[in-house]
Protein backbone atom coordinates (compact mmCIF):
# COMPACT_ATOMS: atom_id res chain seq x y z
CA UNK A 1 91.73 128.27 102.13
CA UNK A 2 92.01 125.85 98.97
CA UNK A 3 94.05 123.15 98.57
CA UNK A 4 97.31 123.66 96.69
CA UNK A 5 97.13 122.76 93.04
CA UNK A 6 99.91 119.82 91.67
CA UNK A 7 100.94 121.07 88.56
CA UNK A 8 102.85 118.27 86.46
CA UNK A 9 105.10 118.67 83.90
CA UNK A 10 106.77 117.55 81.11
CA UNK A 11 104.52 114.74 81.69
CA UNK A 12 104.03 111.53 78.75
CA UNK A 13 100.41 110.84 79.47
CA UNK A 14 98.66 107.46 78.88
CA UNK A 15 95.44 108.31 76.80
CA UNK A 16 93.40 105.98 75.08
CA UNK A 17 96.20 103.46 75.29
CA UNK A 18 98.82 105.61 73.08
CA UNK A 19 101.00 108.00 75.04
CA UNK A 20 101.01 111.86 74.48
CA UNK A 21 103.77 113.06 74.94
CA UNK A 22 105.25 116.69 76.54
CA UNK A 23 101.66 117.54 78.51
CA UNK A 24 100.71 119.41 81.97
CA UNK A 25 98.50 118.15 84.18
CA UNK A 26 97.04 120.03 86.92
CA UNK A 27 94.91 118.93 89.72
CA UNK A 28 93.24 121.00 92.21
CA UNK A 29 90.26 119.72 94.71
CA UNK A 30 90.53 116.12 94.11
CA UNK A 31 90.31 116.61 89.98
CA UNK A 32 91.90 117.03 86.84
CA UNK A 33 91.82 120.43 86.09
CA UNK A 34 93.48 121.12 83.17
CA UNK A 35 95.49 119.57 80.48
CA UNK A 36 97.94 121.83 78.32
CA UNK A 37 100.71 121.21 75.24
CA UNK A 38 103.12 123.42 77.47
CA UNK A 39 104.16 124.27 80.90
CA UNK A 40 102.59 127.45 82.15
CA UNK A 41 103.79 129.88 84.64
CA UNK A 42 103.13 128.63 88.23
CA UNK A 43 102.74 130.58 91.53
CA UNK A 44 104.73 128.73 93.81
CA UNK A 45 102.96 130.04 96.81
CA UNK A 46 100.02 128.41 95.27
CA UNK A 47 101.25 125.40 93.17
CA UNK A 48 103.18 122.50 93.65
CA UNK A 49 105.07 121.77 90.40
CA UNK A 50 106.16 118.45 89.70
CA UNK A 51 108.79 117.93 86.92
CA UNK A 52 107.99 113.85 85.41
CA UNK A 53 111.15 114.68 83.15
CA UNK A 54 109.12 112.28 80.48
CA UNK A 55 108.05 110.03 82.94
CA UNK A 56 104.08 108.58 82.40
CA UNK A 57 101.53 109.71 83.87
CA UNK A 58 98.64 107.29 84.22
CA UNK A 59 95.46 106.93 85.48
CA UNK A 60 94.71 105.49 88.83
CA UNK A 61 94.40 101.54 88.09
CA UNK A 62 91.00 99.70 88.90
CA UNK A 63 91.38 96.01 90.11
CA UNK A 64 87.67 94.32 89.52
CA UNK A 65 89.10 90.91 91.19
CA UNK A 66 90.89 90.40 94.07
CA UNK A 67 90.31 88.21 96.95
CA UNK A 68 92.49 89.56 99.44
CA UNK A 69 96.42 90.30 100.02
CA UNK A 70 99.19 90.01 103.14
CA UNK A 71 97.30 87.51 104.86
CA UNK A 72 93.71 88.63 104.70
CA UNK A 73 91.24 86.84 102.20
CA UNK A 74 87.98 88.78 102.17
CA UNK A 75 85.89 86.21 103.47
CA UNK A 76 87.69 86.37 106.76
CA UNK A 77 85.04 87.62 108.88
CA UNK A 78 84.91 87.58 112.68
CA UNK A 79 82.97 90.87 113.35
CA UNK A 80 82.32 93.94 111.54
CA UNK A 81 84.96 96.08 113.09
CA UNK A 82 87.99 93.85 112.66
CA UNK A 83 86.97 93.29 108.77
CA UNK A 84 87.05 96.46 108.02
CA UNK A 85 90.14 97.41 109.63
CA UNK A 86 92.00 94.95 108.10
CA UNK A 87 90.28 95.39 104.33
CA UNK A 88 91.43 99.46 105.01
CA UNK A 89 94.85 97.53 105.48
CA UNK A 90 94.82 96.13 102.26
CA UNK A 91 93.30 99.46 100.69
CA UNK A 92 96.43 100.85 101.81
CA UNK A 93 98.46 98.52 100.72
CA UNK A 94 97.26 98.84 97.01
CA UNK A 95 98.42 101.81 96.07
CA UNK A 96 102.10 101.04 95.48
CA UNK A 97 100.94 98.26 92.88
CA UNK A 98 99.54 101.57 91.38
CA UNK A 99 96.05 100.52 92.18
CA UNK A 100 93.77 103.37 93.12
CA UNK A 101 90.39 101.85 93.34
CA UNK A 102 89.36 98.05 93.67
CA UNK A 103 86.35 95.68 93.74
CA UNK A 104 86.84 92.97 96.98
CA UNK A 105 85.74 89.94 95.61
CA UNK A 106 84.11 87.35 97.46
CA UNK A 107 84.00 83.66 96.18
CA UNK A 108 81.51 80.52 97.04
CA UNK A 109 80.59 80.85 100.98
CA UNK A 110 77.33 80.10 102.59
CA UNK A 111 74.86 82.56 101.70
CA UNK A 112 75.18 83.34 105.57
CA UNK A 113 78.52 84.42 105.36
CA UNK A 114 77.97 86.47 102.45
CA UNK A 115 75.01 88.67 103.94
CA UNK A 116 77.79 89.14 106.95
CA UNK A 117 80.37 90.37 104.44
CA UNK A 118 78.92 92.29 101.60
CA UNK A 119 77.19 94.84 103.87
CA UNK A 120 81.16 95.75 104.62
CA UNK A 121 82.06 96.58 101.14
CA UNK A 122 79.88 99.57 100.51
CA UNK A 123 81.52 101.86 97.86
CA UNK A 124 84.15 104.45 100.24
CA UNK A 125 87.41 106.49 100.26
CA UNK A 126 89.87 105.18 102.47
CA UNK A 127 92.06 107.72 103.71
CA UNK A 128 95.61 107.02 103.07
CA UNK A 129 94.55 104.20 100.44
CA UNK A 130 93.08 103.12 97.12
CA UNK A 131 89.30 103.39 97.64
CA UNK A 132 86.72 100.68 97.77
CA UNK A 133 84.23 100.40 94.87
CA UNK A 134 81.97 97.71 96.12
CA UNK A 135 81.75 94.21 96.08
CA UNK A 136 82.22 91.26 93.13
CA UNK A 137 80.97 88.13 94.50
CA UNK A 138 81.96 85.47 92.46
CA UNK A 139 79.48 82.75 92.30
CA UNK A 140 77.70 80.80 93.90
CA UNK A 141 76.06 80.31 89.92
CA UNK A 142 78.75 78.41 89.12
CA UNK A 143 79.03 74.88 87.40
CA UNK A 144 80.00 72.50 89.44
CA UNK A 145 82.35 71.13 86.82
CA UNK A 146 84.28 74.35 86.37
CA UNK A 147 84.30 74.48 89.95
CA UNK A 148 88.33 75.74 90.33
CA UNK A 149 88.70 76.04 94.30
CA UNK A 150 85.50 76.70 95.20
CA UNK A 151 83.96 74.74 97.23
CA UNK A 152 81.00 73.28 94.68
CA UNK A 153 78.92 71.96 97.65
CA UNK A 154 77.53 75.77 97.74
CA UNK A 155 76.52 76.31 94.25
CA UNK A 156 73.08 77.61 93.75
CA UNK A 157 71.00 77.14 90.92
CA UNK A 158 69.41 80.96 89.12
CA UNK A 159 65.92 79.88 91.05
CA UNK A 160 67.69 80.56 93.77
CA UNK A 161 66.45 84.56 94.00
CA UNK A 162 69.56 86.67 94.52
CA UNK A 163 67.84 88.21 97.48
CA UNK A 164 68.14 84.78 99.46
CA UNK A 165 72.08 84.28 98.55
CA UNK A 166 73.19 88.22 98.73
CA UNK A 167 70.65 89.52 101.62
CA UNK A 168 69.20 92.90 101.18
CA UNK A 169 71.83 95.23 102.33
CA UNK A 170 74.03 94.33 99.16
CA UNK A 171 71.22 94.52 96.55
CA UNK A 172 69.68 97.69 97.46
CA UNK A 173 72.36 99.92 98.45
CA UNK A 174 74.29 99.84 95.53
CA UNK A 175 77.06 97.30 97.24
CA UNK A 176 77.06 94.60 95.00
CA UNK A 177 78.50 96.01 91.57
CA UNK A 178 79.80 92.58 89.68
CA UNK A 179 78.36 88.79 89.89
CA UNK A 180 80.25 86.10 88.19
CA UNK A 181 78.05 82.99 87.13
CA UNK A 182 77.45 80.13 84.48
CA UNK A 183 75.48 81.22 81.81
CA UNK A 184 74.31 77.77 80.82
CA UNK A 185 72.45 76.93 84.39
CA UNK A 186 68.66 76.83 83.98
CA UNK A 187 66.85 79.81 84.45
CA UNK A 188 70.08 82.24 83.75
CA UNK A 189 68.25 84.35 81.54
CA UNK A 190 66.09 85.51 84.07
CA UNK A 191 68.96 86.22 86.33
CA UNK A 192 70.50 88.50 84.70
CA UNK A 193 68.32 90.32 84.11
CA UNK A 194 67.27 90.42 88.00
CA UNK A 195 70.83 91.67 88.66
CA UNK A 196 71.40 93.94 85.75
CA UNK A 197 67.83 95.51 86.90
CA UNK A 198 69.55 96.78 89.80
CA UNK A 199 72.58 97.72 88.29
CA UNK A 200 75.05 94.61 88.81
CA UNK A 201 76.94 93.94 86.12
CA UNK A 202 76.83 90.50 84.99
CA UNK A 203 79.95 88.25 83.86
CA UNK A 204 80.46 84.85 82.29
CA UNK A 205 82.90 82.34 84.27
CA UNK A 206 83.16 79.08 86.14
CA UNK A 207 81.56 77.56 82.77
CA UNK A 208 81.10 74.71 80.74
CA UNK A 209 78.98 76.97 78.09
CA UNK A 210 78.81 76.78 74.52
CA UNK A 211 79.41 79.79 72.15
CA UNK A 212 75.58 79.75 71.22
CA UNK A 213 74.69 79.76 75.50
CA UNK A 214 77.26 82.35 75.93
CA UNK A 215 75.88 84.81 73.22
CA UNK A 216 72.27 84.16 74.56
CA UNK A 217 73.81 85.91 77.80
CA UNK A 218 75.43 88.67 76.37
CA UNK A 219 71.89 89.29 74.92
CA UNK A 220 70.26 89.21 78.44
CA UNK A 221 72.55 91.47 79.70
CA UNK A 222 75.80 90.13 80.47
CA UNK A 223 79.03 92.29 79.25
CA UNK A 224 82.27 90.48 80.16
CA UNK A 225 83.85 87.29 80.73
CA UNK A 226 86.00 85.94 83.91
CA UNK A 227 89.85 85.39 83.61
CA UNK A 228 89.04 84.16 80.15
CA UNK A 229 90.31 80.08 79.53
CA UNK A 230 90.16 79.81 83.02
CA UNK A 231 87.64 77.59 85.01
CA UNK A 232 85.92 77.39 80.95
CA UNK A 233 86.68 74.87 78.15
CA UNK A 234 89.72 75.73 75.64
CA UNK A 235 89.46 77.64 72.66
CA UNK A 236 88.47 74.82 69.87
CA UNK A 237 88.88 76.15 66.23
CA UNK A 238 85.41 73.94 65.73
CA UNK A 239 83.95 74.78 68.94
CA UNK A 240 84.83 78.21 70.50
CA UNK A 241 82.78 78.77 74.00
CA UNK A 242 82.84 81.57 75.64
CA UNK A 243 86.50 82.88 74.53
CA UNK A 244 84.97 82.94 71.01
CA UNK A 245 82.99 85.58 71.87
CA UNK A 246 85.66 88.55 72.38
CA UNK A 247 85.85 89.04 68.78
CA UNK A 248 82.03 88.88 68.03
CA UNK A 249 81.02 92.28 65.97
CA UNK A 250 78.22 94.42 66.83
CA UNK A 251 74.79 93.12 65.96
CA UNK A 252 71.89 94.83 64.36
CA UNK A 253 69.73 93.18 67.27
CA UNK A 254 67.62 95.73 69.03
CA UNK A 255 69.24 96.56 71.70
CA UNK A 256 72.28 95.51 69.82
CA UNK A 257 74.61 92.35 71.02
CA UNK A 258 78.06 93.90 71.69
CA UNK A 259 81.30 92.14 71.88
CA UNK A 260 82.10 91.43 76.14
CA UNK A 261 84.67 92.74 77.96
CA UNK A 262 87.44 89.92 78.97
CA UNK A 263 89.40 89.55 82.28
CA UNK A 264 93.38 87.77 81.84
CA UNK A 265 94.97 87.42 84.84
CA UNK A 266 98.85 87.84 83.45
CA UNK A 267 101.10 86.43 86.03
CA UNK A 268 102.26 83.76 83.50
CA UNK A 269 101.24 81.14 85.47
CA UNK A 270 97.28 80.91 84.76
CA UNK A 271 97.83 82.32 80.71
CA UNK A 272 100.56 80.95 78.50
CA UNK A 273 102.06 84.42 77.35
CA UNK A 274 101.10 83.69 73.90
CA UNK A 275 97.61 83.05 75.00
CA UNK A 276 97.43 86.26 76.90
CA UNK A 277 98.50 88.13 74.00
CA UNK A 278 96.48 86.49 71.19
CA UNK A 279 93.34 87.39 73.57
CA UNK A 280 94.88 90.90 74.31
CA UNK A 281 95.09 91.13 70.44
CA UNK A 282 91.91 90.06 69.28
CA UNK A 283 90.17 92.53 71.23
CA UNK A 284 92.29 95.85 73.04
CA UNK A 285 89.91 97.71 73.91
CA UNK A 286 88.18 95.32 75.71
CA UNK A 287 90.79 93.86 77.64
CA UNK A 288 90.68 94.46 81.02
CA UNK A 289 93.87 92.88 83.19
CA UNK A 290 93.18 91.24 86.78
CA UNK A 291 95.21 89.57 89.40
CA UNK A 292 93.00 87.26 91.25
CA UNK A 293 95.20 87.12 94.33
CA UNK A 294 94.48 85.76 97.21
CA UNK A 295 95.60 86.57 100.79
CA UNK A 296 99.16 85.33 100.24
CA UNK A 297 99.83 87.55 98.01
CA UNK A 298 102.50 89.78 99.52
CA UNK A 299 103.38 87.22 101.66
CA UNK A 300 106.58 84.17 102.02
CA UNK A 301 106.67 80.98 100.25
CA UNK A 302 105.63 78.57 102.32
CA UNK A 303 102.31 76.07 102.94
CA UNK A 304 99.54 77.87 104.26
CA UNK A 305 96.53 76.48 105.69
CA UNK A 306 92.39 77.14 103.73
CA UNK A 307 89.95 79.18 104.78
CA UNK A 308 85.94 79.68 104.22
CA UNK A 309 86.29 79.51 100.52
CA UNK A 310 89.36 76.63 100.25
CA UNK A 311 88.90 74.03 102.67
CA UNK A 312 92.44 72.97 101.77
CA UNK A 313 96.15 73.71 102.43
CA UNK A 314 97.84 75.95 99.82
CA UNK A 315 101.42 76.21 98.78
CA UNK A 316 102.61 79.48 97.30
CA UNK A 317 105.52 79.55 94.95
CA UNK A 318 106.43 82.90 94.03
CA UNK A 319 103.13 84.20 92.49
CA UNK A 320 101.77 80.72 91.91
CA UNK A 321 99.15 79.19 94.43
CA UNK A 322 98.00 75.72 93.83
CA UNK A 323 95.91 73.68 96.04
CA UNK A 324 98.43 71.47 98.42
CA UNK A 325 99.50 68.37 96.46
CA UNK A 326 97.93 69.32 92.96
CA UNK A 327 98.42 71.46 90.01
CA UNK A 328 94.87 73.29 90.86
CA UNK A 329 95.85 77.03 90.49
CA UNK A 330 93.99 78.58 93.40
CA UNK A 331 94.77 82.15 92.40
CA UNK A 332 97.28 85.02 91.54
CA UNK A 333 100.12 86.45 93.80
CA UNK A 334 100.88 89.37 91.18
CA UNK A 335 100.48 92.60 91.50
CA UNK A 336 98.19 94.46 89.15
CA UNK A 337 101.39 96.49 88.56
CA UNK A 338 103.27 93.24 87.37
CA UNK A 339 100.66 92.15 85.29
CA UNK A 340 100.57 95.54 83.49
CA UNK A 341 104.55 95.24 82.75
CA UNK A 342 104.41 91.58 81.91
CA UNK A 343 101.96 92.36 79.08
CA UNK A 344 104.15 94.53 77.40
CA UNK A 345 107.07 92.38 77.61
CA UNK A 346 104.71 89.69 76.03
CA UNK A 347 103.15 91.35 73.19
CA UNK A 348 105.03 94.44 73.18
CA UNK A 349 101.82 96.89 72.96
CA UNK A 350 103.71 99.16 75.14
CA UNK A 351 103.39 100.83 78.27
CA UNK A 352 99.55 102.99 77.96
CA UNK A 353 98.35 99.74 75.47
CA UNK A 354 98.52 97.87 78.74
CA UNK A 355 97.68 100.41 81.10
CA UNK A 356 94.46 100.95 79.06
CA UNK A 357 93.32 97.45 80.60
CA UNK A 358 93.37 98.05 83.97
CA UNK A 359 91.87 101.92 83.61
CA UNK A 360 90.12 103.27 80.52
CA UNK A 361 88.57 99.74 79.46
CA UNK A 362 87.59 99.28 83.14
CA UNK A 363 85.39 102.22 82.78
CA UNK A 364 84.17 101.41 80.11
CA UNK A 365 83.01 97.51 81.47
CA UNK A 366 81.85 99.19 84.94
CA UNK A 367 80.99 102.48 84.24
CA UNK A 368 82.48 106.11 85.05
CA UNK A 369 82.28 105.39 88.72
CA UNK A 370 83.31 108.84 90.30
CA UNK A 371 85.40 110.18 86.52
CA UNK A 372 87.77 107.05 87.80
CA UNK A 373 90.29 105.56 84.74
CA UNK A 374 90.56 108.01 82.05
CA UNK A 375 92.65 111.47 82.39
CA UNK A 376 90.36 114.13 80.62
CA UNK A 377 89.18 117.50 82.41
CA UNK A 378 86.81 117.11 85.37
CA UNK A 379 88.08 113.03 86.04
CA UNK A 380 88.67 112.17 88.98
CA UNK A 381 92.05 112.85 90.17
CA UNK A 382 93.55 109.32 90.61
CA UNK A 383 96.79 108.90 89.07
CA UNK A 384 99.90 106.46 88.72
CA UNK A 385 103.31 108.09 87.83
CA UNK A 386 105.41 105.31 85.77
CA UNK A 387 108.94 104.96 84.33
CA UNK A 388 109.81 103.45 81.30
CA UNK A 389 109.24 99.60 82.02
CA UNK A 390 105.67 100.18 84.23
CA UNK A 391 107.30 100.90 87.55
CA UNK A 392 104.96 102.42 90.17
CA UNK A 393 107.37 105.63 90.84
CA UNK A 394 104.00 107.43 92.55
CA UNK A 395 100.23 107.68 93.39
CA UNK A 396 97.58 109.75 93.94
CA UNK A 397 94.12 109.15 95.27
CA UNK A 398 91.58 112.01 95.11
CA UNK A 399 94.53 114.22 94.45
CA UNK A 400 96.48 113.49 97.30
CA UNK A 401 99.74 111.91 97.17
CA UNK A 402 99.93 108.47 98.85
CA UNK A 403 102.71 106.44 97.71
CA UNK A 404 106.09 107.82 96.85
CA UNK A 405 107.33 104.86 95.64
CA UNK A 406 110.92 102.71 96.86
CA UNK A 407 112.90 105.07 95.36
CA UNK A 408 111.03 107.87 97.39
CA UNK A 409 110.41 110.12 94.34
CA UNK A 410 110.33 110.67 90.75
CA UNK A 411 113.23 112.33 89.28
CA UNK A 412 116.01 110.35 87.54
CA UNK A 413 116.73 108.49 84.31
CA UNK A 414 112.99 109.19 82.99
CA UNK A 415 111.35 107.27 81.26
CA UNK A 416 113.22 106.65 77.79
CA UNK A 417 111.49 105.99 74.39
């Protein structure tokens, strides 16, 4: 016998960041099955029918960095077993920061330790969680000057074959999806376009490069840029680097030289809001929001000792992180969730103008990857119900509902204007 179909509606649905109001949404076997103008006649026996009452319905967000949450940073590794129980923790965590599907991202560690770890992050559904959708490893391409809280003593220059810093597991089964680096290290042509020969999309971070170094990357191959003004030089009105680049037009090159895709991690502590939203401005569609956490996200304030990646203590302050004694931000406490709302209280794009960056502009920086981020007939069903201010009221993953939110449902207020 079939799964029941979830019928939703009176639904406001978040499509290409604009919201559409008065829809129904019905999913049956894990996808979107149909989206109508009106409510249709249900068979109960058959249907569950969910009244939103004008609340949003979203899609599923992606998180493309995060480096681990309630005390688990991703390059804890003691065996294989453990790991993965406690990354399914975090998968199941996720959901209720309306995150559906994620990318575990794994900073500058010995090549050892990452040819330990990446073989764990293979592309999988958790049951009872957001799923996992491979691995970013950020670095170790970096420049040394940029260096942030990585530990620069394990930076690797581009002659340094991928093979020998990933290991084979990650490059040929499809595990490795994203690879942050410094465009203007010798040899980065080349590089990239090793890794975007096997499908790894390439992104600019960690950098010291100039506009002219950062466009000759986006012609190799490269398509987005790493919390943007972070870890790179500031946006000079004489000298842009690679934050210039987010407004570049199309170019008549052959293959063309399009415009990247930009992470901003918006927990107002790494972006001035005003910064976040002249970026977020310049360039919607290709903003894509990120939280960068690390393991204490979710967890006290308090001082907390390093780990593989940060060989120093770290004080957390509410969702700011900073290396023990210093004003080095280490990363993000947020949750993607928070990020989404405090975009629209900071440039007032509204709820699906913000949503847009952390689903449909995902996609389109990392591909469909299983009809994930975008509600249209045959996606993927992985959706986020919201109220009016970007509150996670539910989730679905796959079609299944896995987080009713603290209220413990939907009805209510709605979701206003």
């Amino acid at each position: 016998m079939s799964a029941p179909k979830t019928v939703f509606i009176n639904a406001r649905l978040c499509i290409d960041g604009q919201l559409v109001n008065g829809k129904t949404l019905i999913i049956s076997d894990g996808k979107i099955a149909s989206i109508e103008s009106a409510p249709l006649a249900t068979d109960t026996s058959s249907e569950e029918v969910i009244d939103l009452e004008g609340f949003i319905l979203s899609p599923g967000f992606i998180e493309i960095q995060t480096n681990g949450l309630r005390g688990f940073h991703f390059t804890h590794f003691d065996d294989e077993a453990s790991y993965s129980q406690k990354l399914e923790e975090v998968a199941r965590y996720l959901p209720q920061t309306g995150v559906t599907g994620f990318y575990p991202t794994i900073p500058t560690v010995h090549s050892d330790e990452l040819k330990k770890i990446l073989p764990c992050l293979g592309p999988r559904s958790i049951p009872g969680g957001a799923s996992i959708l491979g691995a970013h490893a950020e670095g170790p391409y970096l420049h040394p000057s940029k260096k942030g809280a990585h530990n620069a003593s394990l930076f690797h220059l581009p002659s340094t074959e991928p093979l020998e810093i990933y290991g084979p597991t990650a490059l040929t089964n499809r595990t490795l999806k994203l690879v942050t680096l410094a465009p203007e290290l010798p040899d980065t042509t080349a590089l990239i376009h090793d890794l975007t020969s096997k499908g790894i999309r390439v992104s600019l971070g960690h950098s010291i490069a100039t506009y002219p170094q950062g466009l000759a990357a986006l012609a190799a191959g490269a398509t987005c840029l790493t919390h943007t003004l972070n870890a790179m030089p500031p946006l000079h009105h004489r000298d842009p680097g690679l934050a210039g680049l987010i407004t570049l037009a199309p170019t008549p090159n052959t293959p063309p030289i399009n415009p990247p895709y930009f992470s901003l991690i918006a927990d107002g502590n790494h972006l001035h809001p005003s910064i976040a939203t002249l970026l977020f401005r310049a360039n919607p569609t290709h903003a894509i929001l990120t939280t960068d956490s690390i393991e204490l996200a979710g967890l006290p304030d308090d001082t907390y000792p390093g780990h593989a990646q940060i060989p120093h203590r770290q004080t957390k302050q509410g969702s700011r992180v900073v290396i023990e004694g210093t004003e080095t931000l280490i990363g993000g406490c947020a949750g993607l969730d928070e990020c989404v709302r405090n975009l629209v209280a900071w440039s007032g794009c509204g709820v699906a103008g913000a949503v847009r960056c952390v689903t449909e502009n995902v996609r389109g920086f990392m591909g469909e990857d299983g009809g994930r981020g975008r509600l249209v007939v045959g996606g993927r069903a992985d959706l986020v119900v919201l109220g009016r201010e970007g509150d996670v009221r539910g989730t679905w993953v796959g079609g299944v509902k896995i987080w009713a939110g603290k209220e413990g449902g939907l009805g209510g207020e709605g979701s206003g204007s």
